[in-house]
C-alpha atoms as a PDB file:
ATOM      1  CA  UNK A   1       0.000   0.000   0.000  1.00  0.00           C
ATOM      2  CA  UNK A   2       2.829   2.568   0.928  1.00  0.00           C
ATOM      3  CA  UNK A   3       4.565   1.803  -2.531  1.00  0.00           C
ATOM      4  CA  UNK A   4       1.073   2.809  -4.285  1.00  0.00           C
ATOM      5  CA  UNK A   5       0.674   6.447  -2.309  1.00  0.00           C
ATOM      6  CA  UNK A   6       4.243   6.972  -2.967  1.00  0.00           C
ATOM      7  CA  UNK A   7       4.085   6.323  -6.580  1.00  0.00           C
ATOM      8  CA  UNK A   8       0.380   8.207  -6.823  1.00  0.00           C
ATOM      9  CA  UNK A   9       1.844  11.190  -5.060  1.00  0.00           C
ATOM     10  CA  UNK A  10       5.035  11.078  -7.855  1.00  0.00           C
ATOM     11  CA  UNK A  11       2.672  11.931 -10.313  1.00  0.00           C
ATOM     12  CA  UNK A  12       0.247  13.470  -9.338  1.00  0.00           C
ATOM     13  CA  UNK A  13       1.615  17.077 -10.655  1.00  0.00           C
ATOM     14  CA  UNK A  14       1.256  15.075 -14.268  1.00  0.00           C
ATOM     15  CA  UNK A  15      -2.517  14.200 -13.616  1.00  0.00           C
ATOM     16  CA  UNK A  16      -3.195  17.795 -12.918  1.00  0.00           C
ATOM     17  CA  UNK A  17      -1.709  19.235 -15.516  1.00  0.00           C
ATOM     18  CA  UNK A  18      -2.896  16.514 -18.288  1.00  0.00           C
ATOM     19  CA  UNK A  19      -6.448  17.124 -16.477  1.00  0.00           C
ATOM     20  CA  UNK A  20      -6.431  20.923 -17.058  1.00  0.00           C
ATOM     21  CA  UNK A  21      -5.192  20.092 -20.862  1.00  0.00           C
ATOM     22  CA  UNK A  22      -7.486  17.616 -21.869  1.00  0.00           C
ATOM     23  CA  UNK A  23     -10.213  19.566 -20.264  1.00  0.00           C
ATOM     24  CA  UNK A  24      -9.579  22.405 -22.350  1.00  0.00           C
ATOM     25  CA  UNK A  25      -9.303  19.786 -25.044  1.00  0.00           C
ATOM     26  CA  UNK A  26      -6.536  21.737 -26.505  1.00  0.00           C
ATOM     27  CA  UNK A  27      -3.475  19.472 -27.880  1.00  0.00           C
ATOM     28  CA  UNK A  28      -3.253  16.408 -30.062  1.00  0.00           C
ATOM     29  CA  UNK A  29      -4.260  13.802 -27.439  1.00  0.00           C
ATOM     30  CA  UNK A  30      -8.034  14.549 -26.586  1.00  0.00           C
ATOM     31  CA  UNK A  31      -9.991  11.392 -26.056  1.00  0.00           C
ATOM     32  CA  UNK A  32     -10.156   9.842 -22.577  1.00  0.00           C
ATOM     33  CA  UNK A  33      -6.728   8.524 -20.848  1.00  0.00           C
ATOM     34  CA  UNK A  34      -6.986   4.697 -20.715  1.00  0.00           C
ATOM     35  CA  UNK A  35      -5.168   2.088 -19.666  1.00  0.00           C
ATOM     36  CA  UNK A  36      -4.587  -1.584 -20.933  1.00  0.00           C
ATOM     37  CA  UNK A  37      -4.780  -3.773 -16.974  1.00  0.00           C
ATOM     38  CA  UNK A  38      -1.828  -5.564 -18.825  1.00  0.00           C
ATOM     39  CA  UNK A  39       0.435  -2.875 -17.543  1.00  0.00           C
ATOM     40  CA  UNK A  40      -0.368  -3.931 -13.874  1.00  0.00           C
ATOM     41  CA  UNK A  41      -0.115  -7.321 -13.936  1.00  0.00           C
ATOM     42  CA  UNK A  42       2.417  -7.482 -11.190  1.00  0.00           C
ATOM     43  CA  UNK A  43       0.363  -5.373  -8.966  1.00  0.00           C
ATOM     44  CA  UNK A  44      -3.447  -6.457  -9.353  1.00  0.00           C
ATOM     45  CA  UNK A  45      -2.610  -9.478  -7.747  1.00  0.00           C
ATOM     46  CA  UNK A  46      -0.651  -7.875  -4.743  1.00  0.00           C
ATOM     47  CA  UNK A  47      -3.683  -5.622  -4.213  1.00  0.00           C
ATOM     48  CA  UNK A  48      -6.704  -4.866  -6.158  1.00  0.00           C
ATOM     49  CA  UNK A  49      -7.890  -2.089  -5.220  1.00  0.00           C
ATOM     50  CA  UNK A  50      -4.920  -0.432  -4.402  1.00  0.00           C
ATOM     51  CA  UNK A  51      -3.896  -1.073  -8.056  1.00  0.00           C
ATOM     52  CA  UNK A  52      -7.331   0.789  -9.361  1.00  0.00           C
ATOM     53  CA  UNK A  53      -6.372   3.369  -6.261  1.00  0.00           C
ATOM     54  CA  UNK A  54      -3.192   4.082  -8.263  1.00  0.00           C
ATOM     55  CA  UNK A  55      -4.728   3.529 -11.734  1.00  0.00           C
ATOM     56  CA  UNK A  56      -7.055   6.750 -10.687  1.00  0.00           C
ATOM     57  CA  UNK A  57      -4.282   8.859  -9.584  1.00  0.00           C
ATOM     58  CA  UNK A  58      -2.526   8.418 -12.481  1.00  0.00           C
ATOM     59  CA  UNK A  59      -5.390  10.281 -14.088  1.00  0.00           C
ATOM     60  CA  UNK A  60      -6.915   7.086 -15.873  1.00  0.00           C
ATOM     61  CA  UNK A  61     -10.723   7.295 -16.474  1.00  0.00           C
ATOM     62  CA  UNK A  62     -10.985   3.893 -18.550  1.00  0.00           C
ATOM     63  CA  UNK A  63      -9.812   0.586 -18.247  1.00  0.00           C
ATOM     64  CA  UNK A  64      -9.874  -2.173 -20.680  1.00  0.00           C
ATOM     65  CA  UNK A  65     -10.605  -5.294 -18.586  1.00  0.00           C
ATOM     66  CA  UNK A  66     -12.450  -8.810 -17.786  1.00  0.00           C
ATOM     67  CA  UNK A  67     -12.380  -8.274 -13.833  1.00  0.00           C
ATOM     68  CA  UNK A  68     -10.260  -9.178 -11.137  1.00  0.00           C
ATOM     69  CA  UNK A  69      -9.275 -12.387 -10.031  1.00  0.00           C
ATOM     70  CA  UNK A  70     -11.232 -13.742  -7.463  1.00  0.00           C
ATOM     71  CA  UNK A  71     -13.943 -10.797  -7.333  1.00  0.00           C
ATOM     72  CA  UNK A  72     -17.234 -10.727  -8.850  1.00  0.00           C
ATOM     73  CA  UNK A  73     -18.051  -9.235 -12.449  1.00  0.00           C
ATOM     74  CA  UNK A  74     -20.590  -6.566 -10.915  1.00  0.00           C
ATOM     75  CA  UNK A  75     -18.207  -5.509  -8.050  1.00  0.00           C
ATOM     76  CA  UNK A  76     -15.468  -4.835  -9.971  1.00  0.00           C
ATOM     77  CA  UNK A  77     -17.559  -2.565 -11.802  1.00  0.00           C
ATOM     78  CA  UNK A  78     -18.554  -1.168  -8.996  1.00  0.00           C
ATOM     79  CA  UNK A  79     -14.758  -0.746  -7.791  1.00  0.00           C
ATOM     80  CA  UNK A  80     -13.776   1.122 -11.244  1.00  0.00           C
ATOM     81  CA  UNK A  81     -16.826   3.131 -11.154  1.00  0.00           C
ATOM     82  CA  UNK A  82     -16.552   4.590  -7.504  1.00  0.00           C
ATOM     83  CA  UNK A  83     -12.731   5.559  -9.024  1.00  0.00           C
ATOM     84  CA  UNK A  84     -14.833   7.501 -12.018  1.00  0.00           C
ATOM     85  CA  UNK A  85     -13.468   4.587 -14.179  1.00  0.00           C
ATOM     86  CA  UNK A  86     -15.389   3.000 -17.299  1.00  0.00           C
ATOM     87  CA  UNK A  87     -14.637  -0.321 -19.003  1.00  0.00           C
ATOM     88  CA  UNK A  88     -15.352   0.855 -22.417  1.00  0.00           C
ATOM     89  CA  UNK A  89     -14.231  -2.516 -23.579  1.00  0.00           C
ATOM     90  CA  UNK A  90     -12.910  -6.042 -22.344  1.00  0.00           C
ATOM     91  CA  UNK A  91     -10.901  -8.877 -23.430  1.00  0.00           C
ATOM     92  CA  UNK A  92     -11.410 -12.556 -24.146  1.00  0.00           C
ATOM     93  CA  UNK A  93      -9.479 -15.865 -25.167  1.00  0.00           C
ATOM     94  CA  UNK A  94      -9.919 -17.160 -28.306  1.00  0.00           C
ATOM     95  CA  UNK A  95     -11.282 -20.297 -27.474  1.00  0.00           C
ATOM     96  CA  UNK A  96     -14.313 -18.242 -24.860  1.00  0.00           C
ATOM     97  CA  UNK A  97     -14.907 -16.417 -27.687  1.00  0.00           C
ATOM     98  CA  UNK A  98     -15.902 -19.608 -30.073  1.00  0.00           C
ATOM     99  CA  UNK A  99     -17.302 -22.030 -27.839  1.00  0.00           C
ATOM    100  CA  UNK A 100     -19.655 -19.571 -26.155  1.00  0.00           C
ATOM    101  CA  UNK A 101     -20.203 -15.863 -27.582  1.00  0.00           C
ATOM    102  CA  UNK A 102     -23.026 -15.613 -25.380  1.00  0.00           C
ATOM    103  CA  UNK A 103     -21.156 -15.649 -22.180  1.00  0.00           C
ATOM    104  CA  UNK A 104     -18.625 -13.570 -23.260  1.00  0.00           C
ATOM    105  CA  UNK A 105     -21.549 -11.079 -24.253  1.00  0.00           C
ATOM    106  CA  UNK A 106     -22.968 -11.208 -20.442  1.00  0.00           C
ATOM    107  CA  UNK A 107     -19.322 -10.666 -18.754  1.00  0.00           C
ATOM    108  CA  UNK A 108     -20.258  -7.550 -21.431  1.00  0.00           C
ATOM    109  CA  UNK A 109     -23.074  -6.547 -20.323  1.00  0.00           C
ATOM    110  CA  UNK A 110     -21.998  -6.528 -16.791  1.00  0.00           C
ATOM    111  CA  UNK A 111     -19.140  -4.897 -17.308  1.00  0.00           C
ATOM    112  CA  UNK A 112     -20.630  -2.197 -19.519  1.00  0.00           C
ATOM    113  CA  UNK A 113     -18.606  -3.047 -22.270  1.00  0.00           C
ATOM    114  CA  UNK A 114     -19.832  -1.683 -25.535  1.00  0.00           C
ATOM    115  CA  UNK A 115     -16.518  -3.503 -27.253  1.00  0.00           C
ATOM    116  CA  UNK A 116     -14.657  -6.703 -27.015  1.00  0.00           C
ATOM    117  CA  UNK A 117     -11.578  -7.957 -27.986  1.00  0.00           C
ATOM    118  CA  UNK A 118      -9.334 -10.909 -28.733  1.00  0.00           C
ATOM    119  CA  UNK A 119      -5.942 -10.684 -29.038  1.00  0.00           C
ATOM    120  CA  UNK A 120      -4.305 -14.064 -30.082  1.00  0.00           C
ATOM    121  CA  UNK A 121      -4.834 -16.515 -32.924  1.00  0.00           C
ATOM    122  CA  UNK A 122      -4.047 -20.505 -32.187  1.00  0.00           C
ATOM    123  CA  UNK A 123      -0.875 -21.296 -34.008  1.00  0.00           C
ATOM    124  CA  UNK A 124       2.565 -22.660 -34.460  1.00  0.00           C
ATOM    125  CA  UNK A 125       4.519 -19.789 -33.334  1.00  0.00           C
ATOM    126  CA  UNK A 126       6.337 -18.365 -36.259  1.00  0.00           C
ATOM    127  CA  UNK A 127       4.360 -19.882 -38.150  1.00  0.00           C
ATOM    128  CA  UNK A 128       0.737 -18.119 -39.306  1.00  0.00           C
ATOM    129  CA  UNK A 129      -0.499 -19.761 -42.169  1.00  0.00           C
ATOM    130  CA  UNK A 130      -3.197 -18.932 -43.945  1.00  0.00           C
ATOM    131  CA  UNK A 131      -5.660 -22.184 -43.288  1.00  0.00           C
ATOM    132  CA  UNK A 132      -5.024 -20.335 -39.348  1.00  0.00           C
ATOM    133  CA  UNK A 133      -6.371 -16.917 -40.893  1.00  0.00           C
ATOM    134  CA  UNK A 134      -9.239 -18.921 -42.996  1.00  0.00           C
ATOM    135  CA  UNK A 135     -10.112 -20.096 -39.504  1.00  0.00           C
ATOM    136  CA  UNK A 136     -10.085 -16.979 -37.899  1.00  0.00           C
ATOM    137  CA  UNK A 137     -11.900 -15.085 -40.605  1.00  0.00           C
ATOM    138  CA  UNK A 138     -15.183 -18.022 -40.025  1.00  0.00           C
ATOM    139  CA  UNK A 139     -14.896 -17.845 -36.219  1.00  0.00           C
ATOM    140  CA  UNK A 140     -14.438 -13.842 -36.177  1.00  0.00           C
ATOM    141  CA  UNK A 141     -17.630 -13.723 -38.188  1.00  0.00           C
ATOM    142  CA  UNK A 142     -19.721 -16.008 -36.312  1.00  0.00           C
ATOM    143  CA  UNK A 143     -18.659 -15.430 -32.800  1.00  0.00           C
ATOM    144  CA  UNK A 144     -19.172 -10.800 -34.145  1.00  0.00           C
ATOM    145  CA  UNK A 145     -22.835 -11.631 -35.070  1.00  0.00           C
ATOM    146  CA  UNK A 146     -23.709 -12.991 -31.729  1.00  0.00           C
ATOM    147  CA  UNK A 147     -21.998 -10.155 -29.983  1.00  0.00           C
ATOM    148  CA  UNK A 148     -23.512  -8.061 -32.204  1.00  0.00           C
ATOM    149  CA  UNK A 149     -27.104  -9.639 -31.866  1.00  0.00           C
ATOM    150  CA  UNK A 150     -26.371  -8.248 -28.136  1.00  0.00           C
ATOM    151  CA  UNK A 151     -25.477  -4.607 -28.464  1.00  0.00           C
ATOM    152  CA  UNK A 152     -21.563  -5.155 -28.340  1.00  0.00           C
ATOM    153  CA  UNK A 153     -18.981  -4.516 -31.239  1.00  0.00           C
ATOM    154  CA  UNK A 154     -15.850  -6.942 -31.239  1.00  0.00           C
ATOM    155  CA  UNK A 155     -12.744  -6.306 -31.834  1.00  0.00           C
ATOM    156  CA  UNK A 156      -9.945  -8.692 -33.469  1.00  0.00           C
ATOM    157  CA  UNK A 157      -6.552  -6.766 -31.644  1.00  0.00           C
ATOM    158  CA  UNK A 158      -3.330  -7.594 -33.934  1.00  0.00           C
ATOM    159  CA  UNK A 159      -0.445  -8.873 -32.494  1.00  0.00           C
ATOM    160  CA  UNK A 160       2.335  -8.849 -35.303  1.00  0.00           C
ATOM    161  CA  UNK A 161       2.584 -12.589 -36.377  1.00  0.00           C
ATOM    162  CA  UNK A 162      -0.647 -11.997 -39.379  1.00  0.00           C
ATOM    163  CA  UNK A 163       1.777 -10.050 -41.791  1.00  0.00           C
ATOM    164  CA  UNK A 164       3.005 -12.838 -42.951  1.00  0.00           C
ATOM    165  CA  UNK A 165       2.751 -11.844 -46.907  1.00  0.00           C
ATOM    166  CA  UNK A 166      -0.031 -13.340 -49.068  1.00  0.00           C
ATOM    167  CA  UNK A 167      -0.447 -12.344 -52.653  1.00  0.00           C
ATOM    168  CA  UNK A 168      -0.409  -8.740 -53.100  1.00  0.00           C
ATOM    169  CA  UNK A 169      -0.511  -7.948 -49.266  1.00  0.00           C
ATOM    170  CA  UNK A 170      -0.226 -10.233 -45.884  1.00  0.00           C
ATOM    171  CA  UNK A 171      -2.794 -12.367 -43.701  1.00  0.00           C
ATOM    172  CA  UNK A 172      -3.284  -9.277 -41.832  1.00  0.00           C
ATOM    173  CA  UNK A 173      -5.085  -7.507 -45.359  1.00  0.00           C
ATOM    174  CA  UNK A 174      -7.131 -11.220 -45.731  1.00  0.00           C
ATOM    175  CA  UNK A 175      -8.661 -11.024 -42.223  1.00  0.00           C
ATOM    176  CA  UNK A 176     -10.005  -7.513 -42.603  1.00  0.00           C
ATOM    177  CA  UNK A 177     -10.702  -8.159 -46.189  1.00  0.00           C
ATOM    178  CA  UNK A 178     -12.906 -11.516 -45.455  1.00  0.00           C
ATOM    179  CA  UNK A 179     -14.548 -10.382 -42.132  1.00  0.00           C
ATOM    180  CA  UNK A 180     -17.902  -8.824 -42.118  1.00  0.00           C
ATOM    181  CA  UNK A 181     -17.397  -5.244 -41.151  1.00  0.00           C
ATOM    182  CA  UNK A 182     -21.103  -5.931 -39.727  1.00  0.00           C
ATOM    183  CA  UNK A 183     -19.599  -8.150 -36.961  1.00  0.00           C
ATOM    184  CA  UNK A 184     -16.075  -7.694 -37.043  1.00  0.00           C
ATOM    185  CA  UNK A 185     -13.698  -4.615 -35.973  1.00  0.00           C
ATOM    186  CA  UNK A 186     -10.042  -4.054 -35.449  1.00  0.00           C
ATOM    187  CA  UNK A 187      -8.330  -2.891 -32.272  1.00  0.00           C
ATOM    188  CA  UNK A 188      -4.769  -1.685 -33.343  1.00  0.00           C
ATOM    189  CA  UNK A 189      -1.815  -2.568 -30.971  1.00  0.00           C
ATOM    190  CA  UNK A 190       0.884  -0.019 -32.674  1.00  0.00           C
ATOM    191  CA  UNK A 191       3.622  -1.951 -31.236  1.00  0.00           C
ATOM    192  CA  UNK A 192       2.878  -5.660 -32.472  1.00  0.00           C
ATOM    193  CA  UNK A 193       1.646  -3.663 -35.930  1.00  0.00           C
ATOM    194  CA  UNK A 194       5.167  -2.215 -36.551  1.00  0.00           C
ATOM    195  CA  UNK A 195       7.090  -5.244 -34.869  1.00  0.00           C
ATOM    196  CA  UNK A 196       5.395  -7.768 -37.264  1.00  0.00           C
ATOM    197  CA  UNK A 197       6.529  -5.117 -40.431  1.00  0.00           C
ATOM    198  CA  UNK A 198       3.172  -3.331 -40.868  1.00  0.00           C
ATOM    199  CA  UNK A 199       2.938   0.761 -40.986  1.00  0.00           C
ATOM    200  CA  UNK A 200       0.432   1.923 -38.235  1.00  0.00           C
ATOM    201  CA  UNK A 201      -0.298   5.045 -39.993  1.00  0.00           C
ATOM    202  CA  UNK A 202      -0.989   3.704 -43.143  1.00  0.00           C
ATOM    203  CA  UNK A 203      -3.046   0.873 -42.006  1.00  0.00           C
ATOM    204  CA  UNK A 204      -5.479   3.400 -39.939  1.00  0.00           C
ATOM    205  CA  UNK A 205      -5.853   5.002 -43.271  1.00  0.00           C
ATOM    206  CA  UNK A 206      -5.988   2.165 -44.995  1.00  0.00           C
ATOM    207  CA  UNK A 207      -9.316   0.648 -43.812  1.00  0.00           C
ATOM    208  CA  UNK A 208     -10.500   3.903 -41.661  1.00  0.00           C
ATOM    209  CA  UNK A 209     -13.529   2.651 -40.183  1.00  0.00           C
ATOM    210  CA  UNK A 210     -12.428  -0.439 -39.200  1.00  0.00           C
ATOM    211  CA  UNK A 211     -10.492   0.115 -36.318  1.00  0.00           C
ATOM    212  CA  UNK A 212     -12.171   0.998 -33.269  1.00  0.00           C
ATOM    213  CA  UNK A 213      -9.973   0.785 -30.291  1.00  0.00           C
ATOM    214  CA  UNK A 214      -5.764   1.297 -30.013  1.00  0.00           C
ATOM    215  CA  UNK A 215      -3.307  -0.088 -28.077  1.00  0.00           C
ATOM    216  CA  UNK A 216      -0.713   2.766 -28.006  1.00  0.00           C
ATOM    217  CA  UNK A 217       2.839   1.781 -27.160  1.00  0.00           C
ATOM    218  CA  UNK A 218       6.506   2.872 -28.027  1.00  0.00           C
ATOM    219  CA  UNK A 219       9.492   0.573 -28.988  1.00  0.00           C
ATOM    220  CA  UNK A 220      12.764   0.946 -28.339  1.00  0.00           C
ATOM    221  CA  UNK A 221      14.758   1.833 -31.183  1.00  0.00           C
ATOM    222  CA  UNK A 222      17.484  -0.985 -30.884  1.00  0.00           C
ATOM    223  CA  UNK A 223      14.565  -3.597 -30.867  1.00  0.00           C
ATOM    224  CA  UNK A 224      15.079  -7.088 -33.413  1.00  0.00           C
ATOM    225  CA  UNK A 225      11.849  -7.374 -35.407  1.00  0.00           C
ATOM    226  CA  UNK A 226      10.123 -10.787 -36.414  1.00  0.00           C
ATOM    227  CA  UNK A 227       6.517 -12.189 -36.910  1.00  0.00           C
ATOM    228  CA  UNK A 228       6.376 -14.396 -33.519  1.00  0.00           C
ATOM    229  CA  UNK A 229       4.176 -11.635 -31.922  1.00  0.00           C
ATOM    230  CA  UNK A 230       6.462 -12.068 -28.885  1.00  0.00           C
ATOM    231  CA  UNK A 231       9.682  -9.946 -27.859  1.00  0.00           C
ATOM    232  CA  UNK A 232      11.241  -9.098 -24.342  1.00  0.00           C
ATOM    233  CA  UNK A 233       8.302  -6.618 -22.669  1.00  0.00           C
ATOM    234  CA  UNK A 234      11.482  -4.186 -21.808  1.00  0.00           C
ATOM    235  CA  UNK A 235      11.012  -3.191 -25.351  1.00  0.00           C
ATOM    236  CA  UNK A 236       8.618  -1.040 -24.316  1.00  0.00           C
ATOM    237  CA  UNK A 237       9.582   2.202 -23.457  1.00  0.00           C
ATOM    238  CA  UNK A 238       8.120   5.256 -22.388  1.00  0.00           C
ATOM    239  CA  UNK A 239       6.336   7.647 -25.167  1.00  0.00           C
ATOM    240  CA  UNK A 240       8.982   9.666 -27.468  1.00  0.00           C
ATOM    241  CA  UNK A 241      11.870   7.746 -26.410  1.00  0.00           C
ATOM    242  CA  UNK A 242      11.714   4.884 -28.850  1.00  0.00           C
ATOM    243  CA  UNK A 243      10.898   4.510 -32.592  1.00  0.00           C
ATOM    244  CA  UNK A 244       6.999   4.921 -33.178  1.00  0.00           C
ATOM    245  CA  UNK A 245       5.435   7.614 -34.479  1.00  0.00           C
ATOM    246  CA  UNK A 246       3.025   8.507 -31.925  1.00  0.00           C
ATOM    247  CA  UNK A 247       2.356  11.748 -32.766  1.00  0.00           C
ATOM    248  CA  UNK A 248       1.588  10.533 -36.546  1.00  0.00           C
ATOM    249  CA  UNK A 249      -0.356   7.605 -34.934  1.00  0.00           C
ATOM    250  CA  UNK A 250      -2.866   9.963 -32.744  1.00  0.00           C
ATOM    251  CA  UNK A 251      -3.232  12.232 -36.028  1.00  0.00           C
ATOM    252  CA  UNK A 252      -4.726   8.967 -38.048  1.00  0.00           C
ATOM    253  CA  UNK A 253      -6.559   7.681 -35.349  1.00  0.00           C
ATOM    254  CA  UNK A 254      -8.486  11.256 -34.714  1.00  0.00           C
ATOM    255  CA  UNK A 255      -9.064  12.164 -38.357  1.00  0.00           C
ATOM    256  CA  UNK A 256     -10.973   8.427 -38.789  1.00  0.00           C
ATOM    257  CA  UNK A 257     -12.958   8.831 -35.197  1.00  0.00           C
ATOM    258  CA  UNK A 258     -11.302   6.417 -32.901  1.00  0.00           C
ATOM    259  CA  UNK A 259     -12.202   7.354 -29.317  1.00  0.00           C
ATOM    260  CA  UNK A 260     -10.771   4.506 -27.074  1.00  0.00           C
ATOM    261  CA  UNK A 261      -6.616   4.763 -26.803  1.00  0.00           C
ATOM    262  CA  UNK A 262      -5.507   2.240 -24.195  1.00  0.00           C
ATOM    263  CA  UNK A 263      -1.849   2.847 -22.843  1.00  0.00           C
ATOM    264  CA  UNK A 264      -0.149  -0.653 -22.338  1.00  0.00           C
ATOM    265  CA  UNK A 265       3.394  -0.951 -20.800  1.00  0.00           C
ATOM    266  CA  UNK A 266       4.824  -4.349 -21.009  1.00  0.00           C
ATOM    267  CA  UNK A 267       7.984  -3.528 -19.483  1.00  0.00           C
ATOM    268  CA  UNK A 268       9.414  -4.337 -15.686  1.00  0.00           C
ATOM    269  CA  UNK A 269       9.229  -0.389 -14.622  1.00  0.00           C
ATOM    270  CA  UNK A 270       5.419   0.748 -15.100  1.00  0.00           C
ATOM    271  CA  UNK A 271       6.040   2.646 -12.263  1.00  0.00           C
ATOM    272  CA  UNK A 272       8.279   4.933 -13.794  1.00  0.00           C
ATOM    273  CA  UNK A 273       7.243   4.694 -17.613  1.00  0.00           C
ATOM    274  CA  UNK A 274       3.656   5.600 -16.937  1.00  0.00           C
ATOM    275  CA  UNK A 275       3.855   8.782 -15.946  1.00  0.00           C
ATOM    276  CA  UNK A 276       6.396   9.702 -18.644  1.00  0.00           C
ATOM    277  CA  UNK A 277       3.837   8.530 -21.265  1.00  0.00           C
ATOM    278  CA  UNK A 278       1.103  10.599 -20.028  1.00  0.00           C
ATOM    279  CA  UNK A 279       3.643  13.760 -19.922  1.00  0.00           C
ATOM    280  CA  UNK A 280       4.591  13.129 -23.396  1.00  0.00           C
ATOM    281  CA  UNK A 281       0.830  12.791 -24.549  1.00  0.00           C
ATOM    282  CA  UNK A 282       0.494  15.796 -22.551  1.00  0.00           C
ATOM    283  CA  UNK A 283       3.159  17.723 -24.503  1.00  0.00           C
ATOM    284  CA  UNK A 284       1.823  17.113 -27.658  1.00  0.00           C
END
């Protein structure tokens, strides 16, 4: 608990001042500060609530999440909204997501999700073939028009390993291609994007409309790029200091409409990285 105030109180000068600019709504970074629960995976289980304590000091006022371990759907709604925290959207396995949409649409609803997402494909790492994105693409669609059906968009997140190239493009351009934009929507993680080889910018303006929600991240600049989806989390580095464009990646996002921007931090020093993030939105 004494760790949390300490590192609340460290930034708390940064929630201020990102408070007064986004109230304003003057700068490049308008929409709603969110965070991806990823980030805090160390902590959640060390303390709940003193993790969502932190989370709202750190001027967060949405969370993308299933719930915490151990604690009812409705109560941790309850938690996040006493905190003057949404859950704009929440995640699910792959598997949940085939074998029973319908659940995974009540977590929804009890959440007050209006979006969900999945963010892996079953494959042979390194290895994303195209009978795994033919699979996907009938599973997306089926599993969408349930959700759908109950009042909730999802969202297919991208994690690197689907640019694999196919014909003219990669897997990644057959997925949205062959998926009903009726049931099926895009969250954007701009780190896995530009790990796998893709261009974040240009795929925002690419298919526009199709991505809903963003996963916004920074690199570092030294890091080895492949199509495993999977790297060393200390490649993620606080906003500015690395090699994405974020800047060019808010820009997109904003001209096509994209409201939800979850900040996810993969690395060993949240603590720290955090902050600087939200001062470098801030500065924009």
């Amino acid at each position: 608990m004494k760790k949390h105030i300490v590192l609340a109180l460290a930034v708390l000068a940064i929630v201020f001042d990102y408070s007064s600019v986004s109230a304003q709504k003057k700068g490049l970074y308008t929409a709603e500060l969110g965070i991806a629960p990823y980030t805090f995976r160390r902590s959640f289980p060390k303390g709940l609530e003193a993790t969502l304590d932190t989370i709202q000091m750190m001027g967060f006022t949405e969370i993308e999440g299933g719930g915490g371990r151990g604690v009812d759907l409705a109560d941790y709604r309850k938690m996040c909204e006493a905190r003057g925290i949404s859950i704009p959207s929440m995640g699910t396995g792959y598997n949940q997501l085939v074998e029973d949409p319908q659940g995974i649409a009540d977590k929804a609803r009890i959440l007050g999700a209006k979006y969900v997402m999945c963010a892996w494909i079953d494959h042979e790492r390194g290895n994303f073939t195209l009978e795994n994105a033919q699979k996907a693409v009938a599973d997306f669609n089926a599993a969408g028009k349930v959700l759908k059906e109950n009042g909730v968009t999802f969202c297919y997140h991208t994690h690197g390993y689907e640019f694999q190239p196919y014909e003219d493009g990669t897997l990644m351009d057959y997925i949205i291609k062959n998926t009903n934009p009726e049931y099926v929507s895009f969250e954007m993680d701009v780190f896995w994007v530009q790990f796998g080889g893709g261009d974040p910018v240009k795929l925002l303006k690419k298919y526009k409309d199709r991505w809903k929600l963003i996963h916004l991240k920074d690199m570092h600049k030294d890091t080895k790029k492949d199509m495993t989806g999977l790297t060393d989390g200390d490649n993620d580095v606080a906003f500015g200091t690395g090699q994405m464009d974020i800047p060019g990646i808010i820009k997109a996002a904003n001209k096509i409409g994209i409201k939800h921007f979850f900040i996810e931090d993969e690395s060993s020093f949240p603590s720290t990285q955090v902050p600087k993030s939200i001062a470098y939105l801030k500065s924009l």
